[in-house]
PDB file of N, CA and C in Angstrom:
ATOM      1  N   UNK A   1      60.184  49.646  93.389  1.00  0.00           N
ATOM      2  CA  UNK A   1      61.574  49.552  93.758  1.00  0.00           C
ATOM      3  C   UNK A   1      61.683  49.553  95.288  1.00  0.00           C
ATOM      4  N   UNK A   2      62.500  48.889  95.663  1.00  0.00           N
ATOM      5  CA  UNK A   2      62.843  48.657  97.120  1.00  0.00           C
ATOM      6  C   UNK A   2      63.237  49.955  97.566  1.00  0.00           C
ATOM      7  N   UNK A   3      62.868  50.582  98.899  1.00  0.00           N
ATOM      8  CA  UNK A   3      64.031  51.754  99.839  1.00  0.00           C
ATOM      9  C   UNK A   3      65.316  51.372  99.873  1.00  0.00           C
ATOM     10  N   UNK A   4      65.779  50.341  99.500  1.00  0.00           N
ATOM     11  CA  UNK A   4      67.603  50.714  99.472  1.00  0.00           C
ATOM     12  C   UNK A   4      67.625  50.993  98.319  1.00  0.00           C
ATOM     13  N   UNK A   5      67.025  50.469  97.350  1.00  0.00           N
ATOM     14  CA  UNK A   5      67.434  50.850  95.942  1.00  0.00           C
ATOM     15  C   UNK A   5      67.146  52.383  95.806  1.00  0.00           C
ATOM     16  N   UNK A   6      66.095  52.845  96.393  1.00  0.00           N
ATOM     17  CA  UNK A   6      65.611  54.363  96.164  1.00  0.00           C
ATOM     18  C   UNK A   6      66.529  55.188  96.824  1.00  0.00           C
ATOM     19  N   UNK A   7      67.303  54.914  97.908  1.00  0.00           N
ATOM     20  CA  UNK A   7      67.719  55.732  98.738  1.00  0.00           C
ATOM     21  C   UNK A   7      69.135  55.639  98.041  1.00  0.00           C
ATOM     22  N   UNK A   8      69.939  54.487  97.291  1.00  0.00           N
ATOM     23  CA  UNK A   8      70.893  54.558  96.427  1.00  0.00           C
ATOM     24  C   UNK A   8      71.100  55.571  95.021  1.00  0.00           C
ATOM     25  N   UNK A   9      69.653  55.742  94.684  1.00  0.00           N
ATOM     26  CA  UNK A   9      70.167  56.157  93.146  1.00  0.00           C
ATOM     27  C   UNK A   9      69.409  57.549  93.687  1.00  0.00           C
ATOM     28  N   UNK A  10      68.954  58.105  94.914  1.00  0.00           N
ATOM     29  CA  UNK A  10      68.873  59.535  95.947  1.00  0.00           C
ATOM     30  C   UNK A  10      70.387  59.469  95.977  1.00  0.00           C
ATOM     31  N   UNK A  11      71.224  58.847  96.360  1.00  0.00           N
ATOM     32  CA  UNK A  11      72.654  59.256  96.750  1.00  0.00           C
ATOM     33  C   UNK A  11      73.137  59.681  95.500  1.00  0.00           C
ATOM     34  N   UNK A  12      73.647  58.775  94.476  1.00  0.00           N
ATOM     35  CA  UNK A  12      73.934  58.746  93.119  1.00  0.00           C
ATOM     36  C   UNK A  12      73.458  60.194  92.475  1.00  0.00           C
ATOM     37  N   UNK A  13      72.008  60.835  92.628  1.00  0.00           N
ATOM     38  CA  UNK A  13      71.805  61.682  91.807  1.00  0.00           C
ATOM     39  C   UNK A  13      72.249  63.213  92.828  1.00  0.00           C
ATOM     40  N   UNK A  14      72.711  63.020  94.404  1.00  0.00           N
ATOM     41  CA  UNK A  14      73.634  64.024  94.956  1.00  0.00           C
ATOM     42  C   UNK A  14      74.563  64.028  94.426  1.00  0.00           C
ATOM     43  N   UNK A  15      75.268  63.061  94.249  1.00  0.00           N
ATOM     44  CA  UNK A  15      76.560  63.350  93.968  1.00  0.00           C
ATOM     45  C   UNK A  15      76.952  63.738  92.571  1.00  0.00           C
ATOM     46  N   UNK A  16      75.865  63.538  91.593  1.00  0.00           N
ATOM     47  CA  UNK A  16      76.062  64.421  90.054  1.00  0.00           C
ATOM     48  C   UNK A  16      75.877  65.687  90.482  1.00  0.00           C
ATOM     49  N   UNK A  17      75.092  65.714  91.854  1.00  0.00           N
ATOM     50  CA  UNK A  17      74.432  67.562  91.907  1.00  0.00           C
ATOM     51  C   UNK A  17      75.526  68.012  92.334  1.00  0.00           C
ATOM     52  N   UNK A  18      76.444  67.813  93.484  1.00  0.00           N
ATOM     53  CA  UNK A  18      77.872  68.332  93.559  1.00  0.00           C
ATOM     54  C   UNK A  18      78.873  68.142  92.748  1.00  0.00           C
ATOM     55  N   UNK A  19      79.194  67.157  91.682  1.00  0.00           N
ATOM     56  CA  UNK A  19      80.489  67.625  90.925  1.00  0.00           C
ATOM     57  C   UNK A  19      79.673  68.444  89.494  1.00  0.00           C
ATOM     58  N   UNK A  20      78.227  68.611  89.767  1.00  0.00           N
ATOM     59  CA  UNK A  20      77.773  69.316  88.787  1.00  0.00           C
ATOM     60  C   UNK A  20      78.376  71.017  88.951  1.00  0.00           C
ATOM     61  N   UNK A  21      78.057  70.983  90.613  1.00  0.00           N
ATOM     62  CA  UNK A  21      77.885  72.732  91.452  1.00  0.00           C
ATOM     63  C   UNK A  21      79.542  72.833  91.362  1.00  0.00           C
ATOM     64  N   UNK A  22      80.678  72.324  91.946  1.00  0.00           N
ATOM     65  CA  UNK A  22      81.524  72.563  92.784  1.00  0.00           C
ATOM     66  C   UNK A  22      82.640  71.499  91.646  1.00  0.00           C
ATOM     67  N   UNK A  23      82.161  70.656  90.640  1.00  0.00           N
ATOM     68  CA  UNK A  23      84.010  70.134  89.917  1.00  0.00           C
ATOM     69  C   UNK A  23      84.188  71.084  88.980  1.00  0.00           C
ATOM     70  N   UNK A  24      85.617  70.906  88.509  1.00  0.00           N
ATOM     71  CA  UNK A  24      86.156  71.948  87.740  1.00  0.00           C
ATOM     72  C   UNK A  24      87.092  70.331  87.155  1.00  0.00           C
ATOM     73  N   UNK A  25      87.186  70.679  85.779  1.00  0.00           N
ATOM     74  CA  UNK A  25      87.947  69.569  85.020  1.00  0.00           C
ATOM     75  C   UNK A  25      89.520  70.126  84.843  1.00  0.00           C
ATOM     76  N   UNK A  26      90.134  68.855  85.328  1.00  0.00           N
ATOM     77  CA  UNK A  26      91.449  68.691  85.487  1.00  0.00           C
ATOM     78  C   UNK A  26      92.297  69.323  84.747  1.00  0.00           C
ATOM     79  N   UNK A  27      93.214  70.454  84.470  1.00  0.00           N
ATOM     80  CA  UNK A  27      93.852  70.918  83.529  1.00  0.00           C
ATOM     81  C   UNK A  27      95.553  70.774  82.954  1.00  0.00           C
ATOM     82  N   UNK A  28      95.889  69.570  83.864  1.00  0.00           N
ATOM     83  CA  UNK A  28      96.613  68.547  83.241  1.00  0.00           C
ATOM     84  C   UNK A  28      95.773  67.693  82.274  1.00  0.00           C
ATOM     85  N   UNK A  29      94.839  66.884  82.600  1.00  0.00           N
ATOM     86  CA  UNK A  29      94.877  66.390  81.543  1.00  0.00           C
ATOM     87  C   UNK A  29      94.389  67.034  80.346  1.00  0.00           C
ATOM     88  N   UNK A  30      93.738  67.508  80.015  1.00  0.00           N
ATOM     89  CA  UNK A  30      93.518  68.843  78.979  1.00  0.00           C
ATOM     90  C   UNK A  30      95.215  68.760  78.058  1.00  0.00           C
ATOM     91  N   UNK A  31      95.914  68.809  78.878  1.00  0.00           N
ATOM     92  CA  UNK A  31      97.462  68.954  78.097  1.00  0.00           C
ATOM     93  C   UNK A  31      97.382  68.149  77.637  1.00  0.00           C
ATOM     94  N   UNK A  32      97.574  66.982  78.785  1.00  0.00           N
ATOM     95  CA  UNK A  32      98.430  65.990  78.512  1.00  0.00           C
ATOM     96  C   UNK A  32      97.543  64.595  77.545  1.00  0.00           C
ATOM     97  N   UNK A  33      96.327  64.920  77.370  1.00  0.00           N
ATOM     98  CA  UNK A  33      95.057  64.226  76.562  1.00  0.00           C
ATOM     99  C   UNK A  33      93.991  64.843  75.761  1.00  0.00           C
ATOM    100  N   UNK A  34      94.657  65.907  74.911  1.00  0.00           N
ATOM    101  CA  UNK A  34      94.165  66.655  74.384  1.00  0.00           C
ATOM    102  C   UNK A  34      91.944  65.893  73.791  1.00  0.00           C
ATOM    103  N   UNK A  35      92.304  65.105  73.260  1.00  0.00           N
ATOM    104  CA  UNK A  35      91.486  64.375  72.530  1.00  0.00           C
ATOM    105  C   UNK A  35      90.470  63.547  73.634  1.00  0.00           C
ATOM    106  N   UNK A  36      90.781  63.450  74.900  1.00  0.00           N
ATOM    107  CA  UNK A  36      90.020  62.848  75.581  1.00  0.00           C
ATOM    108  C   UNK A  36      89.469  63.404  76.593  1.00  0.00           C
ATOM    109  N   UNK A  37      87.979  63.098  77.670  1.00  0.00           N
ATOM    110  CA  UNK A  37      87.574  64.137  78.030  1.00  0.00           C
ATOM    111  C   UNK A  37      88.616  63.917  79.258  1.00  0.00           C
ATOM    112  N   UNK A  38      88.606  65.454  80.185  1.00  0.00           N
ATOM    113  CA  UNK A  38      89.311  65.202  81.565  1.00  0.00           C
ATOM    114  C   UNK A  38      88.162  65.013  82.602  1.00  0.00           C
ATOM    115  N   UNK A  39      89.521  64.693  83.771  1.00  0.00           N
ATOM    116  CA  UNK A  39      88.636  63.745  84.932  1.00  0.00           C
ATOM    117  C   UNK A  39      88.235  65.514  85.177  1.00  0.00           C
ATOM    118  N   UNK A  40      86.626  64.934  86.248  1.00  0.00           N
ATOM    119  CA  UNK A  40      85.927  66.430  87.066  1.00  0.00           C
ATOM    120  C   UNK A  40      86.539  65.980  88.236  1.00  0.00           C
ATOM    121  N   UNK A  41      87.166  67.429  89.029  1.00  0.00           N
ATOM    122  CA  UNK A  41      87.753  66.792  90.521  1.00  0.00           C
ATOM    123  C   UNK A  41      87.147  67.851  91.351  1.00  0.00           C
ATOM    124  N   UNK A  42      86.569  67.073  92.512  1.00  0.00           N
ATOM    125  CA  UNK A  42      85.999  67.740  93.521  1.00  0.00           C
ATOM    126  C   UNK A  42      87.518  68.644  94.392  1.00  0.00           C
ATOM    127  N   UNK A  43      86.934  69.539  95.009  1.00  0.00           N
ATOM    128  CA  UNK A  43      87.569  70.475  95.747  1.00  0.00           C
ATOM    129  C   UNK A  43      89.041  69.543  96.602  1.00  0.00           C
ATOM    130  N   UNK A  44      90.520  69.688  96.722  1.00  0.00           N
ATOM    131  CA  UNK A  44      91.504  68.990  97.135  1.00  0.00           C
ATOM    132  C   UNK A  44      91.366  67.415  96.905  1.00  0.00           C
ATOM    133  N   UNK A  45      90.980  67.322  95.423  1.00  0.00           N
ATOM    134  CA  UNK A  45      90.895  66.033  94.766  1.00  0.00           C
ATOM    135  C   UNK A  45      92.170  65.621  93.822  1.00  0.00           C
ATOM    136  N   UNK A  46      93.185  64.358  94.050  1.00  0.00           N
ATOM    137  CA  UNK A  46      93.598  63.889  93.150  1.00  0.00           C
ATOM    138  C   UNK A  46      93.908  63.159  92.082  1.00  0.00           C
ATOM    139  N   UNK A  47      94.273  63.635  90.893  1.00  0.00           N
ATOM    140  CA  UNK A  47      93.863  62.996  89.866  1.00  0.00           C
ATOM    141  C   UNK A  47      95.129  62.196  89.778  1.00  0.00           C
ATOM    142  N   UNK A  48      94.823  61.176  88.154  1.00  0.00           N
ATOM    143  CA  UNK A  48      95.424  60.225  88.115  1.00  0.00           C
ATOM    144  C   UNK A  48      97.072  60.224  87.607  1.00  0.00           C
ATOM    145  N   UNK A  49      96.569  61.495  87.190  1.00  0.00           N
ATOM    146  CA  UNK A  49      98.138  62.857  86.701  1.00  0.00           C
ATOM    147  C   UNK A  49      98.949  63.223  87.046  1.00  0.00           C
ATOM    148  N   UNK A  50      98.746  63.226  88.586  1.00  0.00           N
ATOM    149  CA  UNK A  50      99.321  63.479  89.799  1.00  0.00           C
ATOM    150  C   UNK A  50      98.566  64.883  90.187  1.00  0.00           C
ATOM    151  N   UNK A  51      98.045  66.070  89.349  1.00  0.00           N
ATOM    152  CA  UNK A  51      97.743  67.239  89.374  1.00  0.00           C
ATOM    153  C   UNK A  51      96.124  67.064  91.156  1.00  0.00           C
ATOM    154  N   UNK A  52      96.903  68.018  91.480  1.00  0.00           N
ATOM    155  CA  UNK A  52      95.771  68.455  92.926  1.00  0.00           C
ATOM    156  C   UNK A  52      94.914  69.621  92.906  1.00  0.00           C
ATOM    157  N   UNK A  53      93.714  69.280  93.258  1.00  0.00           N
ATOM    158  CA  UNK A  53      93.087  70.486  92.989  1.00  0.00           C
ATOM    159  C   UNK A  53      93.409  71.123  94.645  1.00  0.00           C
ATOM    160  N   UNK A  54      94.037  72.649  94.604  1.00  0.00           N
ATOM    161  CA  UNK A  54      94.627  73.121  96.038  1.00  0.00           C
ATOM    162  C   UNK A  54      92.937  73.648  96.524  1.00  0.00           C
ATOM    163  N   UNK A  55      91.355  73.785  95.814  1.00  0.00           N
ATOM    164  CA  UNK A  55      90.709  74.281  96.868  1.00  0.00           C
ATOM    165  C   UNK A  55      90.278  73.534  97.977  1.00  0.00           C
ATOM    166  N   UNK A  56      89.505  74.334  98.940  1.00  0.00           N
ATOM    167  CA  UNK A  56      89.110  73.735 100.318  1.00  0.00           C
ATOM    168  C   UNK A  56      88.088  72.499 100.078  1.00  0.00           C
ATOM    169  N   UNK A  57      88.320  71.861 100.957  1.00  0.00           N
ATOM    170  CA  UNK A  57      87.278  71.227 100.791  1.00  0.00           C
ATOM    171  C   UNK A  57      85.838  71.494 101.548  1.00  0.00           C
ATOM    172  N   UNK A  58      84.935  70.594 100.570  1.00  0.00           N
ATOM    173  CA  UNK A  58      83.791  70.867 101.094  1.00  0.00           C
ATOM    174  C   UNK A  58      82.971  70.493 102.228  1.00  0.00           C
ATOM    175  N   UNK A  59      82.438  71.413 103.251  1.00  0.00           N
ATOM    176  CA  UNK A  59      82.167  70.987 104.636  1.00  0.00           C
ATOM    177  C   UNK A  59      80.770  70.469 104.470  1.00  0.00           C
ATOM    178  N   UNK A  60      80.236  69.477 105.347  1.00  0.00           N
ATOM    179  CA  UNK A  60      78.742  69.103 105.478  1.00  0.00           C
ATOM    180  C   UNK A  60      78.034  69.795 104.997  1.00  0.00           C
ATOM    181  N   UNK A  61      78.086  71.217 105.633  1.00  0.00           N
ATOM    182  CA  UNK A  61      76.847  72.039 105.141  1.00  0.00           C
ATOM    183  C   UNK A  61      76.365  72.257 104.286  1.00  0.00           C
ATOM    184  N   UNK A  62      77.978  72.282 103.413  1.00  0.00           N
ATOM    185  CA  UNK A  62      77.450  72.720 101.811  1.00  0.00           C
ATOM    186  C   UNK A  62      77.138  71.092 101.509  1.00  0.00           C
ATOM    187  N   UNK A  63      77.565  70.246 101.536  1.00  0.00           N
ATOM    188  CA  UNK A  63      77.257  68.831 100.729  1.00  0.00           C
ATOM    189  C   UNK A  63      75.799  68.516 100.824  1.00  0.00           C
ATOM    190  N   UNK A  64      74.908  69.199 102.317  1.00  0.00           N
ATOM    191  CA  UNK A  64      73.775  68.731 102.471  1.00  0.00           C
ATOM    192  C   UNK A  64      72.881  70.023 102.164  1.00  0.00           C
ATOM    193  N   UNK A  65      73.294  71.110 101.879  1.00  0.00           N
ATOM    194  CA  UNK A  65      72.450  72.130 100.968  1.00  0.00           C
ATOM    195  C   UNK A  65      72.052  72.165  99.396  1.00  0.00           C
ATOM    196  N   UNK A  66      73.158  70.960  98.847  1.00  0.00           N
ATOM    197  CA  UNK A  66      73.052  70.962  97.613  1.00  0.00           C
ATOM    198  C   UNK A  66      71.714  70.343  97.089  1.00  0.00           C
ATOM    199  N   UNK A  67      70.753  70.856  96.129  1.00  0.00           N
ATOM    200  CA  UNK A  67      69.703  70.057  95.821  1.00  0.00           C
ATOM    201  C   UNK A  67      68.556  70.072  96.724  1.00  0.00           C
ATOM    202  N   UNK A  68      69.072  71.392  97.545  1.00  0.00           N
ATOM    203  CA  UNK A  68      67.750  71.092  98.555  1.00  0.00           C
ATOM    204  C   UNK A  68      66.920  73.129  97.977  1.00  0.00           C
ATOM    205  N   UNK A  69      67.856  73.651  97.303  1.00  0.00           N
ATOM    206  CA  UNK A  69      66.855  74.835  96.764  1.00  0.00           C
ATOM    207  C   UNK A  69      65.888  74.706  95.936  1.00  0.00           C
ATOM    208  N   UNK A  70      66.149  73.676  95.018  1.00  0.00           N
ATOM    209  CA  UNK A  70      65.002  73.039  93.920  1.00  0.00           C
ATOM    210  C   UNK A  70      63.988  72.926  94.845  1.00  0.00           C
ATOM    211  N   UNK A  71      64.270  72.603  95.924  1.00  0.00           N
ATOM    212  CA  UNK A  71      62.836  71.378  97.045  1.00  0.00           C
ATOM    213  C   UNK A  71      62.248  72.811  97.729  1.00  0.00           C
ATOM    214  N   UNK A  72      62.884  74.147  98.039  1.00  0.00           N
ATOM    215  CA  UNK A  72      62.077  75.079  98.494  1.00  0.00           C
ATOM    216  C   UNK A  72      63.018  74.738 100.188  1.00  0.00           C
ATOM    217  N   UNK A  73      64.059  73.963 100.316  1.00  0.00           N
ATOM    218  CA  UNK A  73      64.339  73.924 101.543  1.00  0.00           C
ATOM    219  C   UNK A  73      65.702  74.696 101.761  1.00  0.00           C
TER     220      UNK A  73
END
C-alpha cells in the first residue's frame, strides 16, 4: 500500500479512537428514534436534531495523546 493510503486509514483509525474515548450518543435522538441507532457526538458537536452537546471541546493535546498509551508513548 502506498504512504498516503497508510497515513489515511492511520487517520481514520484516530478518529474511531476518539469518538471511541470522548462520544457520548445523542439523547434526542434516543427519543425522538427510538428504533434507530443515535448519532455519537464529539464534545460541542451538533446534531441533526438540533440537540448540542454543551462539553468543551477537545484541545490538541488530548486529540494527539489518544492511542499513543497502547504504543508505550
Amino acid at each position: 500500500m502506498s504512504e498516503m493510503g497508510e497515513m489515511f486509514n492511520d487517520l481514520k483509525q484516530h478518529k474511531r479512537e476518539l469518538k471511541d474515548q470522548y462520544g457520548i450518543p445523542c439523547p434526542n435522538c434516543i427519543v425522538k428514534l427510538p428504533k434507530a441507532q443515535p448519532k455519537i457526538l464529539m464534545p460541542n458537536q451538533k446534531c441533526w436534531c438540533g440537540y448540542r452537546d454543551e462539553r468543551a471541546r477537545l484541545t490538541g493535546t488530548v486529540k494527539t495523546s489518544v492511542g499513543t498509551q497502547e504504543l508505550g508513548g
